[in-house]
PDB file of N, CA and C in Angstrom:
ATOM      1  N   UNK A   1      -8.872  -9.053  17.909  1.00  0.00           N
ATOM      2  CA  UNK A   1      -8.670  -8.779  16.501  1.00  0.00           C
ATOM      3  C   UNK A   1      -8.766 -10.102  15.751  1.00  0.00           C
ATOM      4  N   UNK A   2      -9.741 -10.037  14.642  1.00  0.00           N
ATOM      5  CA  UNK A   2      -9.775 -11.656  13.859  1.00  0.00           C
ATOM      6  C   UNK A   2      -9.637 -11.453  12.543  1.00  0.00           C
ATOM      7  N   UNK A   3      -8.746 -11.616  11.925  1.00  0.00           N
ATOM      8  CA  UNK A   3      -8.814 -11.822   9.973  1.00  0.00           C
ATOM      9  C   UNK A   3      -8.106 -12.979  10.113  1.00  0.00           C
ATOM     10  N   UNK A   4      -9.130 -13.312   8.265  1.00  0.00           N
ATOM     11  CA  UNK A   4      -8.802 -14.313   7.662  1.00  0.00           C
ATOM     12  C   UNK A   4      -7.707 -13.669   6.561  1.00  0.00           C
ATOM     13  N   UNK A   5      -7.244 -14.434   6.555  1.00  0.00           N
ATOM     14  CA  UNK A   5      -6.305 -14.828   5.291  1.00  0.00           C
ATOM     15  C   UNK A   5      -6.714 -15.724   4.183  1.00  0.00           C
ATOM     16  N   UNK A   6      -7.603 -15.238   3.082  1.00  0.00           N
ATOM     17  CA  UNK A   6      -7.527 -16.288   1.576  1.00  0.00           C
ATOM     18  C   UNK A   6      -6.628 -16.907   0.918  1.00  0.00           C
ATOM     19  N   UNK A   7      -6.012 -17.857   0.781  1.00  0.00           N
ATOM     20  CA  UNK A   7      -5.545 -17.878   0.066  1.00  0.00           C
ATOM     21  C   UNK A   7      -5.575 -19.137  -0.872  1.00  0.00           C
ATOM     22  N   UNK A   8      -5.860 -18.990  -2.381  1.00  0.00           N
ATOM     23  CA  UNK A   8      -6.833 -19.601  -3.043  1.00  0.00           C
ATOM     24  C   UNK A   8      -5.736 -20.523  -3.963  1.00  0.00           C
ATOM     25  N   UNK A   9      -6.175 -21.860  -4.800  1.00  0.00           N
ATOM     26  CA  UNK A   9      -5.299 -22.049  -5.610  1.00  0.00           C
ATOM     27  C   UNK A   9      -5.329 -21.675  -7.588  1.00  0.00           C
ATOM     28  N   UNK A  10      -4.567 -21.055  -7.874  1.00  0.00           N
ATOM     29  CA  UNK A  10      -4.523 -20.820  -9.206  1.00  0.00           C
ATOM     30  C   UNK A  10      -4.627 -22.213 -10.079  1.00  0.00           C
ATOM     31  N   UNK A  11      -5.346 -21.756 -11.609  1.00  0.00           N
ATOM     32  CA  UNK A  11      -4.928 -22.725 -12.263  1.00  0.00           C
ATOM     33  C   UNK A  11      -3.688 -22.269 -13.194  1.00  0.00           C
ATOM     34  N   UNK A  12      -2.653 -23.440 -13.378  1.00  0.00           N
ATOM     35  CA  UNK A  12      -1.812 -23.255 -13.996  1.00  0.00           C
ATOM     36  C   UNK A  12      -1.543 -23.626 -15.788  1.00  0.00           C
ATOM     37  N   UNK A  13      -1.913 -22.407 -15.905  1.00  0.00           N
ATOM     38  CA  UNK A  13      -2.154 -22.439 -17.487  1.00  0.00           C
ATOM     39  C   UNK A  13      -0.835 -22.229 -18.497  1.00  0.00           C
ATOM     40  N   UNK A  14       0.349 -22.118 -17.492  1.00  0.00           N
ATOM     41  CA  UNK A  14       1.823 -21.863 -18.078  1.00  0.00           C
ATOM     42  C   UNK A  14       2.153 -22.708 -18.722  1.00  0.00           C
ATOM     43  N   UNK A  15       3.290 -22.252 -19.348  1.00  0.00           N
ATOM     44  CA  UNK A  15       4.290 -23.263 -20.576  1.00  0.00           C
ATOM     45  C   UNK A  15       5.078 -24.076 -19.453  1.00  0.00           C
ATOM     46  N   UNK A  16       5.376 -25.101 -19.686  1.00  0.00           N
ATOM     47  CA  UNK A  16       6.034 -25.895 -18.498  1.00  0.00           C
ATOM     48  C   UNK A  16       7.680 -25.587 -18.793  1.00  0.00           C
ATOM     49  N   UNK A  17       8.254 -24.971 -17.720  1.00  0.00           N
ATOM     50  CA  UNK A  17       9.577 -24.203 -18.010  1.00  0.00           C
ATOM     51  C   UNK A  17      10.517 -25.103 -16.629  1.00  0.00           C
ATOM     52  N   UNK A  18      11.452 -25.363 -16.599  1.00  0.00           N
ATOM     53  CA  UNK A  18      12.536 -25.350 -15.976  1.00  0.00           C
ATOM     54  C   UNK A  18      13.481 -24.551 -15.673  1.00  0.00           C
ATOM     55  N   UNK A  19      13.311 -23.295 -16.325  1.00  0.00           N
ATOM     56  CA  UNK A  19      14.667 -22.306 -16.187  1.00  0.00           C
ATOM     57  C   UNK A  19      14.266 -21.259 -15.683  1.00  0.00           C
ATOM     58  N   UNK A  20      15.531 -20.441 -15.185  1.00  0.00           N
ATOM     59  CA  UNK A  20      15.624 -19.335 -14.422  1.00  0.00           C
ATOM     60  C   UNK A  20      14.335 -18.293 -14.638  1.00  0.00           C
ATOM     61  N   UNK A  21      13.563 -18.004 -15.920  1.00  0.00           N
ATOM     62  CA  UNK A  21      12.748 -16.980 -16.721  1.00  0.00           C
ATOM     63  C   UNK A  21      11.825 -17.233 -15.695  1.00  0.00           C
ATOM     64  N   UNK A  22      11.423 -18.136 -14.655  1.00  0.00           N
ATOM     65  CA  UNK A  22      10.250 -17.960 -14.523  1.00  0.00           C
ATOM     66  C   UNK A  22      10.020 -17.609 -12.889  1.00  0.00           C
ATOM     67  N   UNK A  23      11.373 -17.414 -12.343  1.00  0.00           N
ATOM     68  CA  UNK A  23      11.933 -16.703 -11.372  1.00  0.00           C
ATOM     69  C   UNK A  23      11.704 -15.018 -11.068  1.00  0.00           C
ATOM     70  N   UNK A  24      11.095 -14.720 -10.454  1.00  0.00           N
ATOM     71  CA  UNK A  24      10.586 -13.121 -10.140  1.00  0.00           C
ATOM     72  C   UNK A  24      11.078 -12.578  -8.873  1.00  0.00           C
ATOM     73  N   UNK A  25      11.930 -12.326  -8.920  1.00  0.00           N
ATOM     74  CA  UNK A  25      12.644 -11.509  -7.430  1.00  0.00           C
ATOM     75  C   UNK A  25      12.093 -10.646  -7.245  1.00  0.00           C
ATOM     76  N   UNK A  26      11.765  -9.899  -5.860  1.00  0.00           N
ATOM     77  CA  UNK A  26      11.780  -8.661  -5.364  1.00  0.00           C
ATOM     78  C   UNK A  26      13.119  -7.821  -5.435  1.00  0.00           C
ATOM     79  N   UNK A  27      13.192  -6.761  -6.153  1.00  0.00           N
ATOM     80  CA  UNK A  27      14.250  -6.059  -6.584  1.00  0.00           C
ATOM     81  C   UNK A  27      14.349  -4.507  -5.681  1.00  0.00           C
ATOM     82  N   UNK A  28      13.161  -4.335  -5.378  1.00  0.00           N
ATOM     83  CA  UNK A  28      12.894  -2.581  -4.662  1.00  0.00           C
ATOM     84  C   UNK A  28      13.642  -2.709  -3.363  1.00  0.00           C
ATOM     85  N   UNK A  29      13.022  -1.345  -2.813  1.00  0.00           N
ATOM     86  CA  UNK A  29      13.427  -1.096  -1.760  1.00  0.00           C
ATOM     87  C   UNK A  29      13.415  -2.589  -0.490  1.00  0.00           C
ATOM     88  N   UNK A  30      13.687  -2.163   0.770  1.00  0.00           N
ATOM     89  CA  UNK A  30      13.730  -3.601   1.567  1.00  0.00           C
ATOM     90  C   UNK A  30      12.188  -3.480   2.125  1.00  0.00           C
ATOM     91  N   UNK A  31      11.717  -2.388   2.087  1.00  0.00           N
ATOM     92  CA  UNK A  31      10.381  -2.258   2.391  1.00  0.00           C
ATOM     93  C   UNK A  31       9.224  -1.361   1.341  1.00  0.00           C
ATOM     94  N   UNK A  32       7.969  -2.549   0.669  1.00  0.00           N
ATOM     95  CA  UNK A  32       7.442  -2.286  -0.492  1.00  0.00           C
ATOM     96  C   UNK A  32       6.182  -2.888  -0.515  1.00  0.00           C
ATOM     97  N   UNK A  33       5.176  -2.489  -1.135  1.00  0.00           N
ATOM     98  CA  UNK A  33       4.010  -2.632  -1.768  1.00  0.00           C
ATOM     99  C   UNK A  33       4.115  -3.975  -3.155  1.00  0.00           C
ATOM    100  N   UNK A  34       3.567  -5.324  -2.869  1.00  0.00           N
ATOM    101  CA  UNK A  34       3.655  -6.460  -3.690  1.00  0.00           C
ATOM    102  C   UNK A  34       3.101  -5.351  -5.720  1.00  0.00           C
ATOM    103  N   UNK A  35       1.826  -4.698  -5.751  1.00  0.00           N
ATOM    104  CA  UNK A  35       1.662  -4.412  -6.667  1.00  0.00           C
ATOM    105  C   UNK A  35       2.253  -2.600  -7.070  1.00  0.00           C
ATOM    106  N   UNK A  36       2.887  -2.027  -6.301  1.00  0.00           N
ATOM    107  CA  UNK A  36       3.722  -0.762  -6.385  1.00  0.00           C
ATOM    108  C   UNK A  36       4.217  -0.476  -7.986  1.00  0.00           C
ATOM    109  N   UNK A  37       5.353  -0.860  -8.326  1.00  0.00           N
ATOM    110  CA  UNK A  37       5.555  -0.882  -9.751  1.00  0.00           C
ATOM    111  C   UNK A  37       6.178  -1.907 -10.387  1.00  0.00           C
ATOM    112  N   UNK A  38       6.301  -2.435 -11.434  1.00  0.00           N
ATOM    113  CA  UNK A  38       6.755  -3.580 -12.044  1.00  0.00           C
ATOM    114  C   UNK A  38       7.782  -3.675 -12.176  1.00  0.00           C
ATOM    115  N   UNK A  39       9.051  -1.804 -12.006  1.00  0.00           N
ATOM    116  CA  UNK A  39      10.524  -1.836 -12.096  1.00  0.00           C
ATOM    117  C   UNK A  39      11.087  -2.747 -10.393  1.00  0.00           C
ATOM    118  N   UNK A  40       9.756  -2.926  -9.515  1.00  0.00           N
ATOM    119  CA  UNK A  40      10.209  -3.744  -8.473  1.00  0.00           C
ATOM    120  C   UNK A  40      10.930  -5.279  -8.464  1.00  0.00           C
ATOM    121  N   UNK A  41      10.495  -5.418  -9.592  1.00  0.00           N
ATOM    122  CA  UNK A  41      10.867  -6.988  -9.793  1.00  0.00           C
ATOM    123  C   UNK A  41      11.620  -7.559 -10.500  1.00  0.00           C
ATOM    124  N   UNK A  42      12.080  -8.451 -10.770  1.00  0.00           N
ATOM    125  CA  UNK A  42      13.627  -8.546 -11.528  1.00  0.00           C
ATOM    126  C   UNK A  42      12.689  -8.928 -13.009  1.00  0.00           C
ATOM    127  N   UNK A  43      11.829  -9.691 -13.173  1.00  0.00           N
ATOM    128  CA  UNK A  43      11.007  -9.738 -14.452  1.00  0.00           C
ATOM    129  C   UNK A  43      10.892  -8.520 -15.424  1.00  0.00           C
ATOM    130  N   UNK A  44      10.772  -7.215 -14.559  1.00  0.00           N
ATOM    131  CA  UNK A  44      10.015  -5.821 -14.547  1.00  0.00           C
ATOM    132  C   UNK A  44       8.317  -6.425 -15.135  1.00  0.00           C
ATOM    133  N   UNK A  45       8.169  -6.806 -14.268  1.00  0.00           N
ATOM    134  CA  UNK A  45       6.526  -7.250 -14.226  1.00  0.00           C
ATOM    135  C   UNK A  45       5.904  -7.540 -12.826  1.00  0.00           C
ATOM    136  N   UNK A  46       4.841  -7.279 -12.544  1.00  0.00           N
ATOM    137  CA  UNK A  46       4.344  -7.364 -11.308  1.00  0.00           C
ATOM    138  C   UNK A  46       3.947  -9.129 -11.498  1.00  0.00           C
ATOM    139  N   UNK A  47       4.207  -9.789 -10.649  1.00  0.00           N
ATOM    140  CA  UNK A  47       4.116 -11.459 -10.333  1.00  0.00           C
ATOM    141  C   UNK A  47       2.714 -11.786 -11.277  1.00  0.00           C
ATOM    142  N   UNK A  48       2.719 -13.157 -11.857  1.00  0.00           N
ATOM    143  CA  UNK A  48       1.045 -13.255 -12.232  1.00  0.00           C
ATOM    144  C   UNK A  48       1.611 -14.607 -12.133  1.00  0.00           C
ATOM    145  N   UNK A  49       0.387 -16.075 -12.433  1.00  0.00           N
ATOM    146  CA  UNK A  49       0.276 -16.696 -11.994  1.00  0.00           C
ATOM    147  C   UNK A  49       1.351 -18.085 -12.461  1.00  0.00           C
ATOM    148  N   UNK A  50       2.466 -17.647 -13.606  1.00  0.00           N
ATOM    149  CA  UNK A  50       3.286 -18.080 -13.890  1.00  0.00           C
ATOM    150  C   UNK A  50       5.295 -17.609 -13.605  1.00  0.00           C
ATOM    151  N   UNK A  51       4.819 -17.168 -12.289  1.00  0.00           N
ATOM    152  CA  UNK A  51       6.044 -16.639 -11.837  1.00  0.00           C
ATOM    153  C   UNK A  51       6.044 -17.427 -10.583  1.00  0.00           C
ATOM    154  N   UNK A  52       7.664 -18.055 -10.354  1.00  0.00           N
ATOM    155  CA  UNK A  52       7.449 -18.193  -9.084  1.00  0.00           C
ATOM    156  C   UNK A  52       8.904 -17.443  -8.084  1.00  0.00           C
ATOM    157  N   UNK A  53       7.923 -16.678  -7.419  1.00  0.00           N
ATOM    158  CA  UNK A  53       8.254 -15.422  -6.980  1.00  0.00           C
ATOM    159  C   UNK A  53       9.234 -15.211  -5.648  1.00  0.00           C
ATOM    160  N   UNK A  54      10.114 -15.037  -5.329  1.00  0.00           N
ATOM    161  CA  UNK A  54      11.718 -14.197  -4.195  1.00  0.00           C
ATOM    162  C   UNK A  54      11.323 -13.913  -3.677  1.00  0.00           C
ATOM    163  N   UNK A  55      11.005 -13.240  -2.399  1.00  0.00           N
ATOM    164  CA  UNK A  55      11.224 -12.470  -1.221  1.00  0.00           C
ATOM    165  C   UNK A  55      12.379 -12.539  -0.707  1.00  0.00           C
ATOM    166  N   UNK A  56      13.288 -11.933  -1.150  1.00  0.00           N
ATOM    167  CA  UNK A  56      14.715 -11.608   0.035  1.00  0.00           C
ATOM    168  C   UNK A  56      14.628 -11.448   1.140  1.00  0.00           C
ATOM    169  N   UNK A  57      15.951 -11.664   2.102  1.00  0.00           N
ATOM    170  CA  UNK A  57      16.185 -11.639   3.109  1.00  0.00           C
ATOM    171  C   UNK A  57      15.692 -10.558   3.783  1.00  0.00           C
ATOM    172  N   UNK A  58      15.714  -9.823   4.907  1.00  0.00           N
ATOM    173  CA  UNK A  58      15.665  -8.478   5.312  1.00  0.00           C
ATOM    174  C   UNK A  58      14.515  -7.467   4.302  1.00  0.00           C
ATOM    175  N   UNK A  59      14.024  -7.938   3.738  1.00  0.00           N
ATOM    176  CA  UNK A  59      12.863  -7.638   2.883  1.00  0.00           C
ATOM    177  C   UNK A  59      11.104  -7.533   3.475  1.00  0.00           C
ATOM    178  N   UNK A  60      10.473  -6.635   3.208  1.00  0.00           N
ATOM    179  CA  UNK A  60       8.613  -6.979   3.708  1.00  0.00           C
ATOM    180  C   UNK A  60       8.128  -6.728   2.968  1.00  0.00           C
ATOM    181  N   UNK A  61       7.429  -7.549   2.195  1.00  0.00           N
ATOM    182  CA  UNK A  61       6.734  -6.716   0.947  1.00  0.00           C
ATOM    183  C   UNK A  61       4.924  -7.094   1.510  1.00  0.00           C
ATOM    184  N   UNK A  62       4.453  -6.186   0.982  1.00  0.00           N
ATOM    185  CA  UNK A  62       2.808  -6.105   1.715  1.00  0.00           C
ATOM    186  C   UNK A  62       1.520  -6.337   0.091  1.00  0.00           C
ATOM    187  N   UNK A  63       0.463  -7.027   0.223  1.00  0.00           N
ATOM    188  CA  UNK A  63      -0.446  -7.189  -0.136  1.00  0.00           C
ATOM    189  C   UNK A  63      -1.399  -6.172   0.257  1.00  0.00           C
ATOM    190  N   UNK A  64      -1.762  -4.799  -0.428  1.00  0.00           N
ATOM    191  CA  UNK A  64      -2.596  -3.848  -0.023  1.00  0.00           C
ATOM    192  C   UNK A  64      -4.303  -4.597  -0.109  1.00  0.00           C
ATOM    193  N   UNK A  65      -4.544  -3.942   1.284  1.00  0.00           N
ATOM    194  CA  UNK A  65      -6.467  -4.273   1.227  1.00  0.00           C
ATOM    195  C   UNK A  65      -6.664  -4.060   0.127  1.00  0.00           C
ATOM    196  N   UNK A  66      -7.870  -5.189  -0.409  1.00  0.00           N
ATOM    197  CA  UNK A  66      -8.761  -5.207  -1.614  1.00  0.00           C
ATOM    198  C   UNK A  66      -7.809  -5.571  -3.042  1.00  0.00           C
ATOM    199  N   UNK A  67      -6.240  -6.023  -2.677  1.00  0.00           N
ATOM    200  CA  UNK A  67      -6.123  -6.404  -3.629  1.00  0.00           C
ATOM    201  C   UNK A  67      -5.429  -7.950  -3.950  1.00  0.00           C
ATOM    202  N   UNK A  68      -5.331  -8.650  -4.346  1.00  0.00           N
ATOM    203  CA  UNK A  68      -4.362 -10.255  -4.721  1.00  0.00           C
ATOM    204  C   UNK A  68      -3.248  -9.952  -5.278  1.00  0.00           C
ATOM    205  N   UNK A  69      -2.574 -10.976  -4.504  1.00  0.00           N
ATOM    206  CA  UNK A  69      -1.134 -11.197  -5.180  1.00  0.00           C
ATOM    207  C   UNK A  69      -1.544 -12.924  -6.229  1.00  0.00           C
ATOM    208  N   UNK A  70      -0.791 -12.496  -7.154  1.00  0.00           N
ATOM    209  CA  UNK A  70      -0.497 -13.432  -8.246  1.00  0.00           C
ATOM    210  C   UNK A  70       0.759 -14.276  -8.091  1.00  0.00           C
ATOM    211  N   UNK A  71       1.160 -15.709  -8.646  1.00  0.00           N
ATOM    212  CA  UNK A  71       2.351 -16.235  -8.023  1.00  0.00           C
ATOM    213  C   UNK A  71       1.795 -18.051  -8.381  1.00  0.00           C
ATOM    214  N   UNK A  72       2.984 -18.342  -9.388  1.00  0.00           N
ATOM    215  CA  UNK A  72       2.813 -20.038  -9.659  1.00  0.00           C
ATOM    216  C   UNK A  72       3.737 -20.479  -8.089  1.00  0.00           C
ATOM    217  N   UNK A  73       4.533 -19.727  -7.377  1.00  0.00           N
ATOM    218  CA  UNK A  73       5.288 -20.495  -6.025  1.00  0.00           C
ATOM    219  C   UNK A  73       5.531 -18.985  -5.620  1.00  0.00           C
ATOM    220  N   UNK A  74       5.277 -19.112  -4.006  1.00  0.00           N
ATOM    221  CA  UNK A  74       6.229 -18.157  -3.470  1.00  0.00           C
ATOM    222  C   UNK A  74       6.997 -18.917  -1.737  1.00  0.00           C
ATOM    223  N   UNK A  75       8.528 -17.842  -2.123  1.00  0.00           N
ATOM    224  CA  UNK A  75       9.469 -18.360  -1.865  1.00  0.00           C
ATOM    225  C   UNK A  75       9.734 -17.180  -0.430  1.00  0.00           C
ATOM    226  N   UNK A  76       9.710 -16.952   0.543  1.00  0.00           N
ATOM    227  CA  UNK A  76      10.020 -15.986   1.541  1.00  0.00           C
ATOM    228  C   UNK A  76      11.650 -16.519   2.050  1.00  0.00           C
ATOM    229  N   UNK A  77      12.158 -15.915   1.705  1.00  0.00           N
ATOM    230  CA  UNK A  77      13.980 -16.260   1.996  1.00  0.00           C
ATOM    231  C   UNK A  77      14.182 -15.656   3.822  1.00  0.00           C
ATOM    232  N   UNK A  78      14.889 -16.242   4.486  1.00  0.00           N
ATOM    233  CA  UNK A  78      15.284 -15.716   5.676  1.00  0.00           C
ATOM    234  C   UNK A  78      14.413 -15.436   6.757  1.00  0.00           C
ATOM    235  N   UNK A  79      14.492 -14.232   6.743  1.00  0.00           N
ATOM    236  CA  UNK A  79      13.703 -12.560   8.016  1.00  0.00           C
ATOM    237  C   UNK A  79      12.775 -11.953   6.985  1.00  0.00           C
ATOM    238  N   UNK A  80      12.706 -12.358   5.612  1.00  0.00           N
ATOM    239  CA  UNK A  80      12.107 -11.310   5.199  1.00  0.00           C
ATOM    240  C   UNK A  80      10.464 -11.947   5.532  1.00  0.00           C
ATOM    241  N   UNK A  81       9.639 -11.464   4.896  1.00  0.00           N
ATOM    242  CA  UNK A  81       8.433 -11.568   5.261  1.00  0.00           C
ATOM    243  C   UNK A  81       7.169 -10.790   4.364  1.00  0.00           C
ATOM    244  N   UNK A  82       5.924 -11.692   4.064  1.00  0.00           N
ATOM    245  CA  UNK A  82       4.858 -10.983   3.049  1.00  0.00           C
ATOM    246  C   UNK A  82       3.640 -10.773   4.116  1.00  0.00           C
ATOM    247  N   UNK A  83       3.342  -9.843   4.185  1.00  0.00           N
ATOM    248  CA  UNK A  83       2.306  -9.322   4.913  1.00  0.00           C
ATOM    249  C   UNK A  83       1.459  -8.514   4.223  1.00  0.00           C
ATOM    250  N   UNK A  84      -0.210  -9.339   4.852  1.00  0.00           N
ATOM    251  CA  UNK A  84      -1.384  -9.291   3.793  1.00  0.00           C
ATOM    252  C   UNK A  84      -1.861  -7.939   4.960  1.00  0.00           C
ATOM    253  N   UNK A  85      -2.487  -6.836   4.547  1.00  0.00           N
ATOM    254  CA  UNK A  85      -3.416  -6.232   4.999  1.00  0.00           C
ATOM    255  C   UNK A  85      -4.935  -6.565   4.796  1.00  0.00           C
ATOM    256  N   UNK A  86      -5.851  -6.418   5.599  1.00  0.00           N
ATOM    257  CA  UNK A  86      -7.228  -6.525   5.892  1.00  0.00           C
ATOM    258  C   UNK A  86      -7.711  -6.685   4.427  1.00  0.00           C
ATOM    259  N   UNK A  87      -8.290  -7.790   4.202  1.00  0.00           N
ATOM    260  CA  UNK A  87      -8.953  -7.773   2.624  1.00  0.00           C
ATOM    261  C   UNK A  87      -8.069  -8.285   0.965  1.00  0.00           C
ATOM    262  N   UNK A  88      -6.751  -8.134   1.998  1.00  0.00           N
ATOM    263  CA  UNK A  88      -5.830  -8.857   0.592  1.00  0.00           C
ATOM    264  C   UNK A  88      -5.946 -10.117   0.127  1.00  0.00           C
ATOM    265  N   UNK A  89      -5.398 -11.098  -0.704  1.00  0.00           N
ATOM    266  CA  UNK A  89      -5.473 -12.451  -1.137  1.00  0.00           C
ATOM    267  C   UNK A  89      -3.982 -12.605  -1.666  1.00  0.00           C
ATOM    268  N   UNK A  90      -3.557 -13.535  -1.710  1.00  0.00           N
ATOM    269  CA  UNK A  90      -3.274 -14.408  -2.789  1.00  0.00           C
ATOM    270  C   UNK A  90      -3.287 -15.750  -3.156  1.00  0.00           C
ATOM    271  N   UNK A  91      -2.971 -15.489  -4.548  1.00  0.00           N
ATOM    272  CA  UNK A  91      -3.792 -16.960  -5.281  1.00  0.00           C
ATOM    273  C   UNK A  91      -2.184 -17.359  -5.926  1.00  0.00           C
ATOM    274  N   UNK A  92      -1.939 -18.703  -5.310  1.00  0.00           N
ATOM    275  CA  UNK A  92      -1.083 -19.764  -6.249  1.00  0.00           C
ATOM    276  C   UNK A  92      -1.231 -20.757  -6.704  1.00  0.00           C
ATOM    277  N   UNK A  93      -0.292 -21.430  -7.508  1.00  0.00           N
ATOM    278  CA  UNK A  93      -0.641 -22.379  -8.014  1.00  0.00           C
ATOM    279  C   UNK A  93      -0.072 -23.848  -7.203  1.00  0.00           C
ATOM    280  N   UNK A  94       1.118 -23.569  -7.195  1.00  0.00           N
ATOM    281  CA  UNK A  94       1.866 -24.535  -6.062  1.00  0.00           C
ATOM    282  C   UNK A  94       2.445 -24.068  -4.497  1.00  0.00           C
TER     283      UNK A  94
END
């Protein structure tokens, strides 16, 4: 079995922030789809390239084939874990 994994760098076109706002938790279930719905996330927005983005503990959140995850940082806390299916991406900035 052979896949690649893309993963590309964003440009960062954000307001330069220091504070909590730009923090995006995973809020759903412990097991979830990265683009599922936007009430998943503590933002209520699906990640884009000025979020830098949670994964909780005991958490898996998945990158469906054919699509990118968005994300200025991502942060995988603990056990939890982001898992790309066949054809996914994501693009950060840092």
């Amino acid at each position: 079995l052979n896949h690649t994994l893309q993963i590309t760098a964003g440009v960062d076109n954000c307001i330069a922030s220091n504070d909590l706002s730009r923090y995006n938790y995973w809020t759903g279930s412990n097991v979830g789809n990265w683009h599922d719905a936007a009430s998943n996330w503590s933002l209520n927005k699906i990640p884009d390239l000025c979020d830098d983005v949670i994964i909780p503990v005991e958490t898996a959140i998945t990158i469906d084939a054919g699509l990118t995850g968005f994300a200025h940082s991502v942060i995988v806390q603990g056990d939890g874990a982001l898992n790309f299916e066949v054809g996914a991406g994501l693009e950060v900035v840092e």
